[in-house]
Protein backbone atom coordinates (compact mmCIF):
# COMPACT_ATOMS: atom_id res chain seq x y z
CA UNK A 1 -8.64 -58.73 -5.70
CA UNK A 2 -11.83 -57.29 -6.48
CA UNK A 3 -11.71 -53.41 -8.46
CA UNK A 4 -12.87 -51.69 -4.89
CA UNK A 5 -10.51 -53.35 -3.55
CA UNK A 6 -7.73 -52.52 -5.65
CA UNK A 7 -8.68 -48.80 -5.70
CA UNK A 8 -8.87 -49.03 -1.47
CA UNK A 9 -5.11 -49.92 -1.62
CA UNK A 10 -4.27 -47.38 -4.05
CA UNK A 11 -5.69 -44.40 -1.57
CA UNK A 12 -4.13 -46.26 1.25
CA UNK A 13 -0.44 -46.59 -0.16
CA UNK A 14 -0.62 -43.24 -1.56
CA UNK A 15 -1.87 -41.92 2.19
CA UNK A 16 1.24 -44.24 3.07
CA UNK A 17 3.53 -42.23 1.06
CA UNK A 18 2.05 -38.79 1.75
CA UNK A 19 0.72 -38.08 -1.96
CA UNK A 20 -2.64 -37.31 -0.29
CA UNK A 21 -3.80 -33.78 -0.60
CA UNK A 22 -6.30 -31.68 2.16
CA UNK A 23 -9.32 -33.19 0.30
CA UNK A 24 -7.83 -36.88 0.60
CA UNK A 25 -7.44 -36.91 -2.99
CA UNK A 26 -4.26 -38.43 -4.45
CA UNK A 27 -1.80 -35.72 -6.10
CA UNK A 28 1.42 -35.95 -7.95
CA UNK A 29 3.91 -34.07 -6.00
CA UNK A 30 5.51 -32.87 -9.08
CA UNK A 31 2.13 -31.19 -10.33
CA UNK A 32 2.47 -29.51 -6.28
CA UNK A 33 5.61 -28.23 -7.63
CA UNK A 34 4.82 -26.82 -10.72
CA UNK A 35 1.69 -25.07 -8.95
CA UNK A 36 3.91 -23.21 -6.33
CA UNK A 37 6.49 -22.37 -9.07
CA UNK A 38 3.35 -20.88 -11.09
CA UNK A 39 2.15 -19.03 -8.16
CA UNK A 40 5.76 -17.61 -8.08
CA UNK A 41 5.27 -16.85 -11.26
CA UNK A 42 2.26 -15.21 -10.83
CA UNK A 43 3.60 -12.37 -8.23
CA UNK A 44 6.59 -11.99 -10.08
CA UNK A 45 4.72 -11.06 -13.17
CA UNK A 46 4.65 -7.29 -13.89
CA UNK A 47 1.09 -6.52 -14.31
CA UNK A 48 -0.05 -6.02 -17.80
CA UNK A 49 -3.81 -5.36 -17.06
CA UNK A 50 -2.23 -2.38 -14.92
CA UNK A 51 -0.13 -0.97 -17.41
CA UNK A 52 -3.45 -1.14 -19.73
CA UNK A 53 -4.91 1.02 -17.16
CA UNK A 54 -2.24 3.41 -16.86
CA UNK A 55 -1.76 4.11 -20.20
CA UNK A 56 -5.58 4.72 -20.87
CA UNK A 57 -5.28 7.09 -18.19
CA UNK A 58 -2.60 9.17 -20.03
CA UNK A 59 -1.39 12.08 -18.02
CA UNK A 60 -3.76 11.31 -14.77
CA UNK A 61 -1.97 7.95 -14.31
CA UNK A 62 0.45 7.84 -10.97
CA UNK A 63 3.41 7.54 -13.47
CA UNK A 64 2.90 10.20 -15.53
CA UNK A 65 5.74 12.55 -15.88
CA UNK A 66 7.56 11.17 -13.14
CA UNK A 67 11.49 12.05 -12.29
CA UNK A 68 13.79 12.69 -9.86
CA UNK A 69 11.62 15.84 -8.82
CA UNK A 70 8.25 14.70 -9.07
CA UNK A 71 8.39 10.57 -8.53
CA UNK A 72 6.37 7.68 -8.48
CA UNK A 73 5.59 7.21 -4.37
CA UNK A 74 5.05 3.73 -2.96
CA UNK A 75 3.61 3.78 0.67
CA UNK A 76 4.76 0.67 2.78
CA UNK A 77 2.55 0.28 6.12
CA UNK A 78 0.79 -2.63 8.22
CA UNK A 79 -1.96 -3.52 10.23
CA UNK A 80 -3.47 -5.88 12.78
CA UNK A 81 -6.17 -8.58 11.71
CA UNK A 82 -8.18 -10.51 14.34
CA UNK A 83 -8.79 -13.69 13.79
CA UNK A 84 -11.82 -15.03 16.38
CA UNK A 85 -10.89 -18.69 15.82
CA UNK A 86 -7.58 -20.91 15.33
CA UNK A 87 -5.92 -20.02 12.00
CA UNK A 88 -2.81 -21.49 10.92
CA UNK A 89 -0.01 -18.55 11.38
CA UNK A 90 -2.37 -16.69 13.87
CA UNK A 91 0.05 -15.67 16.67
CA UNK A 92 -0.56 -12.91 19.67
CA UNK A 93 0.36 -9.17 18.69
CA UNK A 94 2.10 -6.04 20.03
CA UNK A 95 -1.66 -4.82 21.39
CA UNK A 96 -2.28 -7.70 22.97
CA UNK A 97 -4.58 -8.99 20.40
CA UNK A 98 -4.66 -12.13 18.52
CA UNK A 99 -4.04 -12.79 14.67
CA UNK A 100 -2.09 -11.70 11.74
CA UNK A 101 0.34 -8.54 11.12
CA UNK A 102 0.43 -8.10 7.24
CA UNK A 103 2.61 -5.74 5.66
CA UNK A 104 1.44 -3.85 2.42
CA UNK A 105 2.56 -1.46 -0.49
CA UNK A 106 0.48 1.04 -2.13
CA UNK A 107 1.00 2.95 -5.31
CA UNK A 108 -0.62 6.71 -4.37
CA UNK A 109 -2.31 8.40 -6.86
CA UNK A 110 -1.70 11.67 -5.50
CA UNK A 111 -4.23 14.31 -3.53
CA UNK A 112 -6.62 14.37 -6.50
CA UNK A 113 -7.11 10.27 -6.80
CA UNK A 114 -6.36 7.51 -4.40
CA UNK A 115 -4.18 4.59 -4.23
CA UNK A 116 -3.71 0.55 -5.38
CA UNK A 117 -2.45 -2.20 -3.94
CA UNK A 118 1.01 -3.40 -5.15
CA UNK A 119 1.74 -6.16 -2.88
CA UNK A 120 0.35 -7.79 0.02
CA UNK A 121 2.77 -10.08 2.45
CA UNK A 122 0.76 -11.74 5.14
CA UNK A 123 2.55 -12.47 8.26
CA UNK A 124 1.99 -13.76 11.67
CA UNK A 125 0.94 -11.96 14.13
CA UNK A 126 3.74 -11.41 16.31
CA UNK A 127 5.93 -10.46 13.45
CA UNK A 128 8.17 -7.11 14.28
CA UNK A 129 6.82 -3.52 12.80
CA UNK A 130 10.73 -2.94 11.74
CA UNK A 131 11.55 -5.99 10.28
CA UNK A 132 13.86 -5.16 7.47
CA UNK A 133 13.66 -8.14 5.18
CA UNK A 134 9.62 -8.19 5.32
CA UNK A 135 10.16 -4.49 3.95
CA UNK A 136 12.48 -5.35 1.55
CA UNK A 137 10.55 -7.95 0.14
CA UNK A 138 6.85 -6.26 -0.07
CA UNK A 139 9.12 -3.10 -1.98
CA UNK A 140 10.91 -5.68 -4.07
CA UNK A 141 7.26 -7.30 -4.96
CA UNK A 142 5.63 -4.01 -5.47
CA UNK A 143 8.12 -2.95 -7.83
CA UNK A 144 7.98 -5.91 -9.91
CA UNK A 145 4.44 -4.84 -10.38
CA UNK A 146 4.88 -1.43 -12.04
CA UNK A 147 4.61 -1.02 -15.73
CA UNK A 148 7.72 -1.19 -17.92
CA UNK A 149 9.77 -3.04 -15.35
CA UNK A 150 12.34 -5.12 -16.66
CA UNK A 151 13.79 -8.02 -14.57
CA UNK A 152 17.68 -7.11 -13.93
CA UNK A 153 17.05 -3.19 -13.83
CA UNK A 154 17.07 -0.56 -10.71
CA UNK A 155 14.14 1.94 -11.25
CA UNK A 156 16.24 4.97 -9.99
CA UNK A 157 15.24 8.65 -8.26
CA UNK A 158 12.01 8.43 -10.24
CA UNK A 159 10.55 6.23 -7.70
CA UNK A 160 10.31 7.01 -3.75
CA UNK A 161 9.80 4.82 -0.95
CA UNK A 162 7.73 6.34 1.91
CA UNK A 163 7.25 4.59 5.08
CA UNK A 164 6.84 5.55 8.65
CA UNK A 165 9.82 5.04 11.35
CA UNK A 166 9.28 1.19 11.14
CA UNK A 167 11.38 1.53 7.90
CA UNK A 168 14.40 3.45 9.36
CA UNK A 169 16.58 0.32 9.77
CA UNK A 170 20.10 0.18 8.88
CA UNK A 171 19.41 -3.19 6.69
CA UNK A 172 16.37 -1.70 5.09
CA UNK A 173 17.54 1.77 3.44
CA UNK A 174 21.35 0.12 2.67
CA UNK A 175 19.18 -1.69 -0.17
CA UNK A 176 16.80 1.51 -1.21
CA UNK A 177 20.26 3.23 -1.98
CA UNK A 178 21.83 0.45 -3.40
CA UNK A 179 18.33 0.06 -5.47
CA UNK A 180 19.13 3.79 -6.13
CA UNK A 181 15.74 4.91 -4.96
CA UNK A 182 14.58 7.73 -3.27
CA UNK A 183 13.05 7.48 0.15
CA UNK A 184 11.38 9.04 3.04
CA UNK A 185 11.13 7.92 6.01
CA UNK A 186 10.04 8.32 9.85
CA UNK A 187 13.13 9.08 11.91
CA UNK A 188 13.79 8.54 15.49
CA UNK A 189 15.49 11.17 17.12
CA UNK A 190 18.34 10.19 19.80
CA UNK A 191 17.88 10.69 23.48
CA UNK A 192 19.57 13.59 24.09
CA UNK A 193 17.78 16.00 21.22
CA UNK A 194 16.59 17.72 24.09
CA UNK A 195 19.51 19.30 24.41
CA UNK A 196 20.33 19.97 20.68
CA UNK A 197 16.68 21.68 19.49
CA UNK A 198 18.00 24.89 21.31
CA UNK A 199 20.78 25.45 19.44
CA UNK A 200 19.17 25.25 16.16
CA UNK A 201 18.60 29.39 15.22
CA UNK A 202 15.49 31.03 14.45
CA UNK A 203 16.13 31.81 10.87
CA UNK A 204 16.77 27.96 9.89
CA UNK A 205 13.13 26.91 10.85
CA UNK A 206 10.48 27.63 7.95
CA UNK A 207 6.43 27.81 8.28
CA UNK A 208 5.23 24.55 7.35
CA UNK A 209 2.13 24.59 4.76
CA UNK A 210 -1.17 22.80 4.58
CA UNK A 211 -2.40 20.37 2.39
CA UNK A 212 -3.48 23.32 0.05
CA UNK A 213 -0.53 25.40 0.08
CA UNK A 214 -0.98 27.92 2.76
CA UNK A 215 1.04 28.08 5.92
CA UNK A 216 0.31 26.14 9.32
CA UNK A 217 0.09 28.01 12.09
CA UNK A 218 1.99 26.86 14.74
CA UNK A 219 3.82 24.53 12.57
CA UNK A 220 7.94 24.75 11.61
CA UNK A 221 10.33 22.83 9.77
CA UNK A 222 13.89 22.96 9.74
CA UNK A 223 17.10 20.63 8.57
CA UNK A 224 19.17 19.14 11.28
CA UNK A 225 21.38 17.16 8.91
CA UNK A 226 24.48 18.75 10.40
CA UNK A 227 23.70 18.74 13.74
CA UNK A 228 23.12 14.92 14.19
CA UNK A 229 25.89 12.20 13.63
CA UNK A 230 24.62 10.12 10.66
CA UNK A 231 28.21 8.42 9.98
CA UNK A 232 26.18 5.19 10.29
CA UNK A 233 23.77 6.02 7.58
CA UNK A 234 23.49 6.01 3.85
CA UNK A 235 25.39 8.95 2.39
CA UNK A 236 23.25 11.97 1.06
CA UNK A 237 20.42 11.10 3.97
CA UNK A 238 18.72 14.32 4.81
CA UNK A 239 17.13 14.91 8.63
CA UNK A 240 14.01 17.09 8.89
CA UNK A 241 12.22 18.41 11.99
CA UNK A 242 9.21 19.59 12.41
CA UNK A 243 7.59 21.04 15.36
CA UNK A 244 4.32 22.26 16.21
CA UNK A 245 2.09 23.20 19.37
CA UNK A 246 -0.28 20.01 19.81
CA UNK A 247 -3.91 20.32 19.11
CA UNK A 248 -5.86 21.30 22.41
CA UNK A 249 -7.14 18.07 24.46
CA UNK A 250 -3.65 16.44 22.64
CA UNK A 251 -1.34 15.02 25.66
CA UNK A 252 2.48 15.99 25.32
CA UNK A 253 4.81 13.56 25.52
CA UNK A 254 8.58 13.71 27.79
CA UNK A 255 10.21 14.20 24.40
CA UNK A 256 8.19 17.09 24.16
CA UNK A 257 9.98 20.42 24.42
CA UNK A 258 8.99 23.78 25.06
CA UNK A 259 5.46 22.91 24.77
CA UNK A 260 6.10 21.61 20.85
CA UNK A 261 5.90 18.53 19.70
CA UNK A 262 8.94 17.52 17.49
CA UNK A 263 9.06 14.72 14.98
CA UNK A 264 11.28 13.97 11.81
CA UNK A 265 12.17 12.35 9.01
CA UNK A 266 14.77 11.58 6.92
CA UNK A 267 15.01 11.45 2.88
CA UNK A 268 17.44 11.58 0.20
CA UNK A 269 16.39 14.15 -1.60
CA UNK A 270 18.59 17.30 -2.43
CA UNK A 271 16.58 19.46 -3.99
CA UNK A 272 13.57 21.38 -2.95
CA UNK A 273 11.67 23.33 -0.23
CA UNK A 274 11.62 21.86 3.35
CA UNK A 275 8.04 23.05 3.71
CA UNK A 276 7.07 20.84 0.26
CA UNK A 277 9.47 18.03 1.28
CA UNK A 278 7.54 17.71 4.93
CA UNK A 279 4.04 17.49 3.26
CA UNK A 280 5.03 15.25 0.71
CA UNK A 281 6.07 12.99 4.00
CA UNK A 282 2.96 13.89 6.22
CA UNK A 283 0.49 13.02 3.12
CA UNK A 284 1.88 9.25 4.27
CA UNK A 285 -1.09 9.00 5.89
CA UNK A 286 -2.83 8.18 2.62
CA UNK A 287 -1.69 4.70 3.76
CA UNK A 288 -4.23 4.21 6.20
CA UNK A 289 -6.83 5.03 3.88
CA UNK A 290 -6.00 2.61 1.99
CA UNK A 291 -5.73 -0.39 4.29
CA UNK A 292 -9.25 0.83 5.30
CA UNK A 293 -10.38 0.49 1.88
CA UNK A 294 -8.64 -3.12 1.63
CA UNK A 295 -10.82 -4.19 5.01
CA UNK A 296 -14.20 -2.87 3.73
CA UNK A 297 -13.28 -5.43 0.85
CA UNK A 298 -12.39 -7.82 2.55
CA UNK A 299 -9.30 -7.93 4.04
CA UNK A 300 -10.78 -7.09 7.52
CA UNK A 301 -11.29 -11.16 8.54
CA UNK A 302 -9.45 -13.88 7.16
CA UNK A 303 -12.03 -16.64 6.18
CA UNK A 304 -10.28 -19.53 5.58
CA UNK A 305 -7.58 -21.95 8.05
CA UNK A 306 -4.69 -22.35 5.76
CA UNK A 307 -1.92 -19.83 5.86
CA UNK A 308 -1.23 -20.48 2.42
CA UNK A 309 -5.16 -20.01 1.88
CA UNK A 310 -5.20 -16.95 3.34
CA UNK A 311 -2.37 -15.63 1.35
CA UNK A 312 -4.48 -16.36 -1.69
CA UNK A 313 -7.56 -14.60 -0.05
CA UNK A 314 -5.08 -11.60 0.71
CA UNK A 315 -4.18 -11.51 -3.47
CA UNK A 316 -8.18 -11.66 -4.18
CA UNK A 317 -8.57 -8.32 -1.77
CA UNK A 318 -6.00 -6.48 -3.64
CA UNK A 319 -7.11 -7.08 -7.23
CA UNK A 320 -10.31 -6.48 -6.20
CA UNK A 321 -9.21 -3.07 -4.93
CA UNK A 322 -6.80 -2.84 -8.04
CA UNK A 323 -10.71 -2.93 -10.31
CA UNK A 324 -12.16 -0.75 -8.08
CA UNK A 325 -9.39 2.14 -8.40
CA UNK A 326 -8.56 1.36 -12.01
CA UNK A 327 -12.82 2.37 -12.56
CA UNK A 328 -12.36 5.66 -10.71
CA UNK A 329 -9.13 6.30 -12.11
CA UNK A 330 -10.58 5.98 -16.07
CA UNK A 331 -14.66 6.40 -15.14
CA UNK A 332 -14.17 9.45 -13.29
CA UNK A 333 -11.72 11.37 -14.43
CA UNK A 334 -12.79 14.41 -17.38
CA UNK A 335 -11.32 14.56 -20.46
CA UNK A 336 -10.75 18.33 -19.31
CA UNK A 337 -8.66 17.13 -16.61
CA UNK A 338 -11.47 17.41 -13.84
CA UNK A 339 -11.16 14.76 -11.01
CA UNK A 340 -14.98 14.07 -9.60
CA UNK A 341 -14.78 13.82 -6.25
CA UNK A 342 -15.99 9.96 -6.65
CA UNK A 343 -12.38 9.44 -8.19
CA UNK A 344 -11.52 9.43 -4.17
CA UNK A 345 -14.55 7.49 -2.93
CA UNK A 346 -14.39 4.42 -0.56
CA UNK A 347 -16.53 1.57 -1.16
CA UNK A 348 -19.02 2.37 1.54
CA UNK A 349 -19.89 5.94 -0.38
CA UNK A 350 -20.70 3.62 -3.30
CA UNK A 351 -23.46 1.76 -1.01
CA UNK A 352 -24.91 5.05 0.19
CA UNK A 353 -24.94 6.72 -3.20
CA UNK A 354 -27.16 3.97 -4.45
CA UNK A 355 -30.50 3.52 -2.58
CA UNK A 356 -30.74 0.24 -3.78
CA UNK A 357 -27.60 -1.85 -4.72
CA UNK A 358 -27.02 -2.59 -8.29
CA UNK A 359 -28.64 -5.88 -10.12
CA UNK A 360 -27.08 -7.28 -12.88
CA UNK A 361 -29.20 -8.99 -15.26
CA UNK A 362 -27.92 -11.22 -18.61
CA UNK A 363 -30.24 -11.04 -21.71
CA UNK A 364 -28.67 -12.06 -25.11
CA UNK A 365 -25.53 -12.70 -24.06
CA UNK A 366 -25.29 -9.08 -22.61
CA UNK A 367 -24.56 -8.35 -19.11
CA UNK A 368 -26.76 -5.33 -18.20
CA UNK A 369 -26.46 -3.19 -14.83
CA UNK A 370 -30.00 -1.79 -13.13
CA UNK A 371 -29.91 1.11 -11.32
CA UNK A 372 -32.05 2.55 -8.81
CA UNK A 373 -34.26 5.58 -10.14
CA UNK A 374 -34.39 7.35 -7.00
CA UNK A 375 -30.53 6.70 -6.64
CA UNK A 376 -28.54 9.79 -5.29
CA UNK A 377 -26.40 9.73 -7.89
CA UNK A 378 -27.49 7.25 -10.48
CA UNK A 379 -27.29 9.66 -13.48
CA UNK A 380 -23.82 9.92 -12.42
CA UNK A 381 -22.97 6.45 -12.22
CA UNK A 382 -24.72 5.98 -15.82
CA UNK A 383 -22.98 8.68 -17.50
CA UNK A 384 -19.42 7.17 -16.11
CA UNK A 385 -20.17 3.61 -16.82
CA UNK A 386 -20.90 5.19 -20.35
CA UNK A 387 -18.06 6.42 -20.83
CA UNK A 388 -16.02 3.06 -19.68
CA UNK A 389 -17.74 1.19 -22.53
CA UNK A 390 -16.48 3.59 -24.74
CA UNK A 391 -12.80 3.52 -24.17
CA UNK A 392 -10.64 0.90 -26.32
CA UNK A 393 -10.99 -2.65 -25.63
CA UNK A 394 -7.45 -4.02 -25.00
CA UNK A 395 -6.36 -6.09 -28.10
């Protein structure tokens, strides 16, 4: 039998046997193992290049100083991606849309910086909000990605899990406690709380405070621990309220009472000021920022058919946000302490700050960066990229 030949029987038993990858190329199933168990690998990993970053940072880095009082917080929230043609995994979702329902965690930085990916977990679109083992898994993968985490160990108090009511499942905060980590968490209030507001006294609600410390007006807090049954819940679980008189134009809702709109939360902390424990819940919203940062990089459409493409694409997105923090975190941040206010920029100020975008030009095996004269703040960007090229180089 002639070579061709030979080699067209070859493709064909190997099609026969279903060793045939995408491409039509032959492939060793074995060598499809070992990939998957390296891309296992890979997640599980802790991430070196972050704790690089972190510990160049020094006392600005998100774990600095952390404990039981002052932890490391680790916002959990998802979003809706369209996808405008037939994807593999693309199913309909809760607004009557059509895509994918992805689930991430975010390491926040605090009011003075902003926030990195930890963990991505792409799911179909008609996957639930509350599903408790998608939220234990993107917390499990997220902490696997902090610095100094050892495989076998429980972080403890020092870090908190913050999430919206999607999180307050049963399932979900049994394994925060029994990962003995703090949490806070969107609470639903029962039915008949209606009833129960009235009876909490005057003296027991406190003025809650703004972002900057000063009190809200028109804003309370109080703790209705005792007043609710929580026999079903973790022990220690705190309930906080909070009501306030909606903005004007805002429509009430039939849960609404007295003209105030009530919401709570629930949290395992002991110690501390309601007023400090509700913003530190309310600054949750950080989340969204975040995931709008993630879709101006990309995240926004999924460009390829494959789920198990996409889930790669979804990894790119993050580390590519994971650069783009870990520059503002180190480039923009004072030796004095200052934060520049580009330390909380989103990639669209970037655009509009330079006139022109950037052009990067090799010469003698250098890799140099042009910028735009007439650049709003170009001397800025040059006096920060400076001072990146002068930190250590990681040995």
């Amino acid at each position: 039998m002639p070579g061709r030949h030979r080699g067209a029987a070859r493709r064909a038993g190997s099609a026969r046997s279903g060793r045939v990858g995408s491409g039509g190329v032959p492939h060793d199933r074995r060598a499809g193992r070992r990939r998957r168990a390296g891309a296992e690998g890979d997640q599980c990993r802790p991430g070196r290049g972050r704790a690089r970053v972190w510990t160049l940072a020094g006392r600005h880095a998100p774990d600095a100083d952390c404990d039981a009082d002052n932890p490391l917080i680790i916002d959990t929230d998802a979003t809706l991606l369209t996808a405008h043609s037939d994807k593999q995994g693309a199913a309909p979702t809760f607004k009557r849309g059509y895509g994918f329902h992805p689930l991430c965690a975010f390491v926040d930085h605090g009011p003075d910086g902003s926030g990195e990916p930890l963990a991505v977990l792409l799911r179909p679109g008609n996957a639930g909000s509350n599903t408790a083992a998608d939220h234990i898994t993107v917390v499990r993968d997220a902490l696997k990605q902090l610095p100094g985490r050892r495989s076998g160990t429980r972080p403890g108090r020092k870090v908190l899990i913050r999430t919206d009511a999607a999180g307050c499942t049963h399932e979900f905060l049994d394994w925060v406690v029994s990962q003995r980590l703090s949490h806070s968490v969107g609470f639903t209030l029962p039915d008949d709380f209606a009833q129960t507001l009235p009876r909490i006294p005057k003296q027991a609600w406190t003025p809650a405070i703004d972002a900057d410390g000063r009190v809200r007006d028109g804003a309370w807090v109080a703790d209705v621990t005792a007043l609710l049954d929580l026999s079903r819940w973790p022990n220690g679980m705190r309930v906080i309220v909070r009501k306030e008189r909606p903005h004007p134009g805002a429509q009430l809702r039939l849960t609404d009472v007295d003209g105030h709109r009530v919401t709570a939360f629930a949290a395992n902390t002991p110690r501390g000021q309601l007023a400090d424990l509700e913003l530190r819940h309310r600054r949750r919203a950080r989340a969204e920022d975040r995931i709008r940062t993630a879709k101006d990089t990309g995240l926004r459409n999924l460009p390829l058919h494959d789920f198990t493409q996409n889930q790669i694409w979804c990894a790119i997105v993050a580390l590519a946000c994971e650069l783009t923090v870990w520059m503002q975190l180190l480039a923009f941040t004072d030796a004095d302490g200052n934060n520049h206010e580009a330390s909380r920029w989103e990639p669209n100020a970037y655009d509009y700050g330079c006139s022109r975008p950037p052009r990067d030009a090799r010469t003698g095996r250098r890799s140099v960066v042009h910028l735009a004269r007439d650049g709003a703040w170009t001397t800025l960007l040059h006096v920060r990229l400076t001072r990146l090229r002068a930190l250590t180089a990681p040995g």
